[in-house]
PDB file of N, CA and C in Angstrom:
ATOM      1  N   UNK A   1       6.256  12.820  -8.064  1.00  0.00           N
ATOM      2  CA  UNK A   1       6.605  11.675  -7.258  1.00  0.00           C
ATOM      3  C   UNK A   1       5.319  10.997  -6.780  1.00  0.00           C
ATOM      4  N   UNK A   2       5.326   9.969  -6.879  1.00  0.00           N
ATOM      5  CA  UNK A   2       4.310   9.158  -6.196  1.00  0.00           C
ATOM      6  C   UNK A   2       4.032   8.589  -4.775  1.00  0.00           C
ATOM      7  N   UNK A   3       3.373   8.870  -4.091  1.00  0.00           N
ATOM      8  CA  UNK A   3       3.282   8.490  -2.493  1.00  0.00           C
ATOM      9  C   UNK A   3       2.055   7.637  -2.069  1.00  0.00           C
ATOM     10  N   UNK A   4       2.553   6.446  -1.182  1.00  0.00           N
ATOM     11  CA  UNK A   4       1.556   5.870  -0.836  1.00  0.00           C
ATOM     12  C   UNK A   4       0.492   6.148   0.485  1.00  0.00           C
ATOM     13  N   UNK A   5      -0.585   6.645   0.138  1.00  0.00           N
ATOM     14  CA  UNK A   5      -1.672   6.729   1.253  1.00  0.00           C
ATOM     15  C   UNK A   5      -1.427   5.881   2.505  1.00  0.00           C
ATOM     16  N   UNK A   6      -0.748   6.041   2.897  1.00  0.00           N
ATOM     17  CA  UNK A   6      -0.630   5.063   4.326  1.00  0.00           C
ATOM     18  C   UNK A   6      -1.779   5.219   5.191  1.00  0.00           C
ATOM     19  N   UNK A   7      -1.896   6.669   5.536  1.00  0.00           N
ATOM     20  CA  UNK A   7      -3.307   6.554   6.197  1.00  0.00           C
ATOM     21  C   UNK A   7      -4.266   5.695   5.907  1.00  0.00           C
ATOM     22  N   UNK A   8      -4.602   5.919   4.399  1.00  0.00           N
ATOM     23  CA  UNK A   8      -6.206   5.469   4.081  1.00  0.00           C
ATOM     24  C   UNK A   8      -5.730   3.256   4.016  1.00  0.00           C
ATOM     25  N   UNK A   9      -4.645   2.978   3.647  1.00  0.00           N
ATOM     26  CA  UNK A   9      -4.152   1.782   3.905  1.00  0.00           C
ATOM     27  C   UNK A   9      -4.423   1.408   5.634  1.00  0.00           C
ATOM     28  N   UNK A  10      -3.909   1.987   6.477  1.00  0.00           N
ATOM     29  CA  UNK A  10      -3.738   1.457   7.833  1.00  0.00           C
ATOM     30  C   UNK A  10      -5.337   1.956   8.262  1.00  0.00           C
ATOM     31  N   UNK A  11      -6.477   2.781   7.741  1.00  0.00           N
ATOM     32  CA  UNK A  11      -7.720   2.862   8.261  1.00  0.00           C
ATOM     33  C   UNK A  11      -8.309   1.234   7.610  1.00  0.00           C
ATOM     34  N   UNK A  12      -7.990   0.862   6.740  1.00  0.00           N
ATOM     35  CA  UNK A  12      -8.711  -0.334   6.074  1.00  0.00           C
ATOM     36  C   UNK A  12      -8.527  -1.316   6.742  1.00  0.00           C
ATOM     37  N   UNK A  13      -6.924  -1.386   7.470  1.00  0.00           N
ATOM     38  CA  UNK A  13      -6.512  -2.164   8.361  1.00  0.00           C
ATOM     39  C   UNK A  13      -7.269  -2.449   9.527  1.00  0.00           C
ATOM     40  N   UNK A  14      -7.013  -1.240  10.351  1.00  0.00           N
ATOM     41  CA  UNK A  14      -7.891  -1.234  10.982  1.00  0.00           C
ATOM     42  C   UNK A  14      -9.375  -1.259  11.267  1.00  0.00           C
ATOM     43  N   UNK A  15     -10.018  -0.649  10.594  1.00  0.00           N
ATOM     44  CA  UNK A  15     -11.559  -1.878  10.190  1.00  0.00           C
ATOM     45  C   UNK A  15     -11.482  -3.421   9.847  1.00  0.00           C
ATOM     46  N   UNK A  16     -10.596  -3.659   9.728  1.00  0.00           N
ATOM     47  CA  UNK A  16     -10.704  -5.444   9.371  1.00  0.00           C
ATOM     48  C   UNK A  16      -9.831  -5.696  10.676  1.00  0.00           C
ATOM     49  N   UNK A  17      -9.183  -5.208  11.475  1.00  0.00           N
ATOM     50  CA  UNK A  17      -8.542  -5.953  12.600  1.00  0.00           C
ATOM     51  C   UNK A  17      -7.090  -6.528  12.315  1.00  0.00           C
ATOM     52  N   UNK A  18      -6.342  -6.108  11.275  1.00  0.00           N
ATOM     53  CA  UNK A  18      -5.276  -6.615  10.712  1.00  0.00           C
ATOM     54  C   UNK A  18      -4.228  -5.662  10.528  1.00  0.00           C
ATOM     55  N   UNK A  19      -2.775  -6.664  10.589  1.00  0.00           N
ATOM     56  CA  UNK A  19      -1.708  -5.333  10.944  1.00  0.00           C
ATOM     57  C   UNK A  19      -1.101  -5.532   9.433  1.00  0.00           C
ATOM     58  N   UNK A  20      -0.256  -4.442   9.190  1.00  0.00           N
ATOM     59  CA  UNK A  20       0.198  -4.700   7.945  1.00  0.00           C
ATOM     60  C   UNK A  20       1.294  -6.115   7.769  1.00  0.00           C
ATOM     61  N   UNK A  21       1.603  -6.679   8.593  1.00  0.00           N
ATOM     62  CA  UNK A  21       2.364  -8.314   8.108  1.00  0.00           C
ATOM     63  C   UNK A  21       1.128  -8.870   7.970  1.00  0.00           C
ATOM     64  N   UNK A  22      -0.162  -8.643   8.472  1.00  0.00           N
ATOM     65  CA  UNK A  22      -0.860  -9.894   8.198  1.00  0.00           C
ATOM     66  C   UNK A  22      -1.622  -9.290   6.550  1.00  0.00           C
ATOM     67  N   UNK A  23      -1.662  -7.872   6.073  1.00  0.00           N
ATOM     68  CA  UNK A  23      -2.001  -7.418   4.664  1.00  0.00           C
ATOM     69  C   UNK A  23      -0.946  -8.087   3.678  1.00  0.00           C
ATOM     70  N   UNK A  24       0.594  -8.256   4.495  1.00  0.00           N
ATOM     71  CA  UNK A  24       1.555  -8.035   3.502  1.00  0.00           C
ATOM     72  C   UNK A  24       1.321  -9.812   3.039  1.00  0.00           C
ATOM     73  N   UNK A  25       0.870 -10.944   4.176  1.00  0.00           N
ATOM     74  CA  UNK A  25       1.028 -11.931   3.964  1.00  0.00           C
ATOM     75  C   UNK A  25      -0.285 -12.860   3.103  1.00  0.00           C
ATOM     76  N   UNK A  26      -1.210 -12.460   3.331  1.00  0.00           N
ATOM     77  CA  UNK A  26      -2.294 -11.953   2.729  1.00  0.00           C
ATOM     78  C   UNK A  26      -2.058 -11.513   1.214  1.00  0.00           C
ATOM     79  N   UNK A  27      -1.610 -10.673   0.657  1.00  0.00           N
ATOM     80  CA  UNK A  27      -0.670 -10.331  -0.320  1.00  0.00           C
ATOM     81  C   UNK A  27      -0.372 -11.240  -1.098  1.00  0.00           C
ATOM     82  N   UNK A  28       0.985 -12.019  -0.346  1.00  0.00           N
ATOM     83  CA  UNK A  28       1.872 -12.503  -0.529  1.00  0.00           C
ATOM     84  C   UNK A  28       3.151 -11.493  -1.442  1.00  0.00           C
ATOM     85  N   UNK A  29       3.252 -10.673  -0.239  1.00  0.00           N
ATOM     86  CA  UNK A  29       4.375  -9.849  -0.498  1.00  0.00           C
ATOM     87  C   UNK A  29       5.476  -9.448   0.702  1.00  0.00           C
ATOM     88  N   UNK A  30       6.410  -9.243   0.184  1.00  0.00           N
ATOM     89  CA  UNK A  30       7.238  -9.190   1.890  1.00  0.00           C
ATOM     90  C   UNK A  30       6.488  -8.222   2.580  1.00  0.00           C
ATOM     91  N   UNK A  31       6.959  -8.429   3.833  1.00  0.00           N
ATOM     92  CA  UNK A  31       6.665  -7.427   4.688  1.00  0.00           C
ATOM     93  C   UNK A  31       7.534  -6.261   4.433  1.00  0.00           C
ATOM     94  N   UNK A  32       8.860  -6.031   4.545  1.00  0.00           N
ATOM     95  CA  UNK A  32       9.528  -5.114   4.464  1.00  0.00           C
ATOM     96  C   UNK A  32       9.479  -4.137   3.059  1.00  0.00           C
ATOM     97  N   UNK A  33       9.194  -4.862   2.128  1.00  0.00           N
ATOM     98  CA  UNK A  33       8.548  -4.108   0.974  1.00  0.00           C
ATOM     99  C   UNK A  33       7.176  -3.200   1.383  1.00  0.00           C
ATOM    100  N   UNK A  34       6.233  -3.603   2.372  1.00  0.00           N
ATOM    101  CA  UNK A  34       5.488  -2.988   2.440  1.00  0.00           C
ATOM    102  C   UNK A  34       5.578  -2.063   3.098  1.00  0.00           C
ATOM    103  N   UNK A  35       6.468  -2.181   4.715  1.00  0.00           N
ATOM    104  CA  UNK A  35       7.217  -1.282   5.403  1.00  0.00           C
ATOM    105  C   UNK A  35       7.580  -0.433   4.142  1.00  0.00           C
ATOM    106  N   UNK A  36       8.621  -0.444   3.678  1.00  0.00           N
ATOM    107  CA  UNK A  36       9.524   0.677   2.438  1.00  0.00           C
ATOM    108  C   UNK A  36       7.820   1.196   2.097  1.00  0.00           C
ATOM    109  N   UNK A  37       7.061   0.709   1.161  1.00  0.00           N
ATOM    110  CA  UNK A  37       6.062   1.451   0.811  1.00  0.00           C
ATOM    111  C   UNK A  37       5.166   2.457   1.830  1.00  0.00           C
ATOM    112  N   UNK A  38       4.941   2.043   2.654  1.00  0.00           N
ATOM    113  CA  UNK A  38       4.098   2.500   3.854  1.00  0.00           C
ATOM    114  C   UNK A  38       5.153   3.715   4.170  1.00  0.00           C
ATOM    115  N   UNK A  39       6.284   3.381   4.177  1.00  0.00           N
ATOM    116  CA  UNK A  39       7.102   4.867   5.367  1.00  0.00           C
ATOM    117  C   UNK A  39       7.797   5.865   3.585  1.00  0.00           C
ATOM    118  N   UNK A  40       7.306   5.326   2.674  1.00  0.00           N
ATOM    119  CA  UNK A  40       7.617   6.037   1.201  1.00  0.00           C
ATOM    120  C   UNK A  40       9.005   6.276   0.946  1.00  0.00           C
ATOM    121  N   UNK A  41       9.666   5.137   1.467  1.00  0.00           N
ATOM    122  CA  UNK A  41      11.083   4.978   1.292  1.00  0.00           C
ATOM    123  C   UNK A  41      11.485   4.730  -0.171  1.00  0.00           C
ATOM    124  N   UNK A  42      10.362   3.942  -0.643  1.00  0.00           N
ATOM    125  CA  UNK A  42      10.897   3.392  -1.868  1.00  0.00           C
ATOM    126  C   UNK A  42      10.672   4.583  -2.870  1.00  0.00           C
ATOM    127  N   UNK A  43      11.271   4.964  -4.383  1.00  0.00           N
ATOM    128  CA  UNK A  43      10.955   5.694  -4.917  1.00  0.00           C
ATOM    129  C   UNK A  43      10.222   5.438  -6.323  1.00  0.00           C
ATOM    130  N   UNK A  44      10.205   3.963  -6.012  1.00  0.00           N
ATOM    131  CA  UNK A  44       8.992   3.147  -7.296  1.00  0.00           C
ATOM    132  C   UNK A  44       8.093   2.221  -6.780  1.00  0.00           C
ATOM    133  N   UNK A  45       7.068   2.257  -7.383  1.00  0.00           N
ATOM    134  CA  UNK A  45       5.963   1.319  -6.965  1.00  0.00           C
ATOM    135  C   UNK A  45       6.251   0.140  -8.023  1.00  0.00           C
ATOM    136  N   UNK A  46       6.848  -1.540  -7.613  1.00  0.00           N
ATOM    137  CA  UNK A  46       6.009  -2.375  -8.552  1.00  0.00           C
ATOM    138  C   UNK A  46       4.443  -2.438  -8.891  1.00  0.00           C
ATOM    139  N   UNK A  47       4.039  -2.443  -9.831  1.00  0.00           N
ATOM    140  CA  UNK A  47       3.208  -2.589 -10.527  1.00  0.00           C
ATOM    141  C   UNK A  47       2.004  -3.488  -9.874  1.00  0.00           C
ATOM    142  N   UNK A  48       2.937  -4.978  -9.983  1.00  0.00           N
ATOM    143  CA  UNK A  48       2.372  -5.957  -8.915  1.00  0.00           C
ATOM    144  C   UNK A  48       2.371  -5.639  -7.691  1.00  0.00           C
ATOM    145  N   UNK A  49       2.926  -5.246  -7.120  1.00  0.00           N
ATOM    146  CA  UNK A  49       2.841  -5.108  -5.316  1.00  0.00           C
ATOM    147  C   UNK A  49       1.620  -4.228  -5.364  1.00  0.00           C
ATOM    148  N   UNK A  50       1.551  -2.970  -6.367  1.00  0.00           N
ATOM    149  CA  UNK A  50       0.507  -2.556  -6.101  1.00  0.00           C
ATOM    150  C   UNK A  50      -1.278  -3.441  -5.810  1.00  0.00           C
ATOM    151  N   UNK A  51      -1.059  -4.127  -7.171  1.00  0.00           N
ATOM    152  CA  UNK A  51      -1.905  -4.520  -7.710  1.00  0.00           C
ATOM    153  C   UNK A  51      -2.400  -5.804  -6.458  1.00  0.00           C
ATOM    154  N   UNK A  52      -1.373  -6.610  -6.044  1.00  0.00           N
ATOM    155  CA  UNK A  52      -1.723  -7.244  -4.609  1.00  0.00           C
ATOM    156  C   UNK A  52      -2.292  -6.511  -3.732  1.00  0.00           C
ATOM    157  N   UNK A  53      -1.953  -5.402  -3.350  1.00  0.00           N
ATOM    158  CA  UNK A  53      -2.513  -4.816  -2.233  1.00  0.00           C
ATOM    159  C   UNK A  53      -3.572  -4.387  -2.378  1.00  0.00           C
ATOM    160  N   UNK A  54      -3.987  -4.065  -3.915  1.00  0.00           N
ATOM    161  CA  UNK A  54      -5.225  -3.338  -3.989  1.00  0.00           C
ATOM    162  C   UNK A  54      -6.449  -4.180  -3.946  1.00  0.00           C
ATOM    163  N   UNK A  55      -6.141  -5.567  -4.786  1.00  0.00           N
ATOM    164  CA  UNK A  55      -6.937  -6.480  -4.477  1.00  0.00           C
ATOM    165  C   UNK A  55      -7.295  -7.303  -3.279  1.00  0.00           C
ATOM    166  N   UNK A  56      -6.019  -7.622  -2.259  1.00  0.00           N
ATOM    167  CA  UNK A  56      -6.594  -8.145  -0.935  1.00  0.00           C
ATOM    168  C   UNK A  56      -7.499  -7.134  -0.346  1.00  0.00           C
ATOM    169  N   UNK A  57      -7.275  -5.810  -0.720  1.00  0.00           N
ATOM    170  CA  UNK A  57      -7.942  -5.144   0.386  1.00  0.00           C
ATOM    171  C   UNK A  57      -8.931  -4.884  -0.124  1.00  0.00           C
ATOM    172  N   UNK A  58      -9.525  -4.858  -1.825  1.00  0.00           N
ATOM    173  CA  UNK A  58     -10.919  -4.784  -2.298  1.00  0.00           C
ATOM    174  C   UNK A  58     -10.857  -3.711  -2.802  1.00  0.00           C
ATOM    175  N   UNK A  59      -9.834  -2.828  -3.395  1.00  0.00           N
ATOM    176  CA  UNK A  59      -9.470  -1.383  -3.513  1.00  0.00           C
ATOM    177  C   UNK A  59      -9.564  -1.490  -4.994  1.00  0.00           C
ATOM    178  N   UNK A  60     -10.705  -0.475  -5.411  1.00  0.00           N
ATOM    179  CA  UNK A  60     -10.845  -0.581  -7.207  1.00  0.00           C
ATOM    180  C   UNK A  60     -10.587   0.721  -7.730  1.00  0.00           C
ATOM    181  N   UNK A  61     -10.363   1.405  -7.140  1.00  0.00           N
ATOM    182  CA  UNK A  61      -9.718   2.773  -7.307  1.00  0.00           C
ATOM    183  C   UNK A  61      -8.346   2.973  -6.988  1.00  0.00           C
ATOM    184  N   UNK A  62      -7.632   2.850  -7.816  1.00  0.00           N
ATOM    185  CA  UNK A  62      -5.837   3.485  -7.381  1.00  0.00           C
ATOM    186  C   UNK A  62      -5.929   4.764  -6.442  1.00  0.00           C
ATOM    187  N   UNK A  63      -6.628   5.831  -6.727  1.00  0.00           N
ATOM    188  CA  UNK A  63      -6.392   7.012  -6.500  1.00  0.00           C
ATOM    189  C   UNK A  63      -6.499   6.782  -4.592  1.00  0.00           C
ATOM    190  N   UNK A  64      -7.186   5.890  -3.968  1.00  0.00           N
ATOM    191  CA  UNK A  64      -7.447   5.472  -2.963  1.00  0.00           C
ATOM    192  C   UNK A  64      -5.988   5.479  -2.072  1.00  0.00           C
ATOM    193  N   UNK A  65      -5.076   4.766  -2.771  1.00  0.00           N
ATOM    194  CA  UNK A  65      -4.157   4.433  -2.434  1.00  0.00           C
ATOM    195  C   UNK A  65      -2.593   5.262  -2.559  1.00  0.00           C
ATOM    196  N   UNK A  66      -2.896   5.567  -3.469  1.00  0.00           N
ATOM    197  CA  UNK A  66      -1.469   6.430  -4.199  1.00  0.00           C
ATOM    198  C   UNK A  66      -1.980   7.906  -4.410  1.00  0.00           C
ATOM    199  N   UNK A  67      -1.012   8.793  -4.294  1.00  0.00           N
ATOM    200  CA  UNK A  67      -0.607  10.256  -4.690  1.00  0.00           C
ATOM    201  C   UNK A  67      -0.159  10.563  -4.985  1.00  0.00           C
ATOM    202  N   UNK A  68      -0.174  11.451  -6.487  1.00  0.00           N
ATOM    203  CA  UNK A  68       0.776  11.542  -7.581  1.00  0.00           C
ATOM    204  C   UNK A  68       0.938  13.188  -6.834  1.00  0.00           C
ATOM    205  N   UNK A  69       2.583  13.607  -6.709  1.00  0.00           N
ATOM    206  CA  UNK A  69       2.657  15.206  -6.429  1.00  0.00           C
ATOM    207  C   UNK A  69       3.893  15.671  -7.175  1.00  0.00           C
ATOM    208  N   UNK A  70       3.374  16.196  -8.196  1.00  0.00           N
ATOM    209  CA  UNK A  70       4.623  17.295  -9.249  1.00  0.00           C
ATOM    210  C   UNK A  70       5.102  18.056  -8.679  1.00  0.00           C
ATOM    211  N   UNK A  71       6.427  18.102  -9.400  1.00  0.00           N
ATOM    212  CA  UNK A  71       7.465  18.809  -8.801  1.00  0.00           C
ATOM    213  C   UNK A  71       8.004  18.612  -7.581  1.00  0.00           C
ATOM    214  N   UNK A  72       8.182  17.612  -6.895  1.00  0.00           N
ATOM    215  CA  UNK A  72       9.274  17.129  -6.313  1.00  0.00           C
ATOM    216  C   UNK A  72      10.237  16.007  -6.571  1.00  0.00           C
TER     217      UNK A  72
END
């Protein structure tokens, strides 16, 4: 299953002074999509949503962001 780093997301946040509506808008992705991602509600990552988030925030490493954990 795949899980999103929320921590290391909301530390980035917080060094830039920004809450996640202003990442998500920034983005240009809903907010509540990012909520679902952030609290790992969702059980798929778009591709793109990723790929927005990784770039507003300057993130060139996936592994930064996401956690792949077998067997659950």
């Amino acid at each position: 299953m795949i899980y999103v780093k929320t921590d290391r997301i909301d530390e980035i946040l917080r060094e830039r002074g920004w809450s996640r509506n202003r990442l998500a808008k920034e983005a240009g992705i809903r907010p509540a999509a990012l909520s679902e991602l952030c609290s790992n509600i969702r059980t798929t990552i778009n591709r793109l949503t990723l790929y927005k988030i990784m770039k507003t925030l300057n993130i060139t490493n996936i592994n930064e962001v996401i956690e792949i954990r077998e067997g659950e």
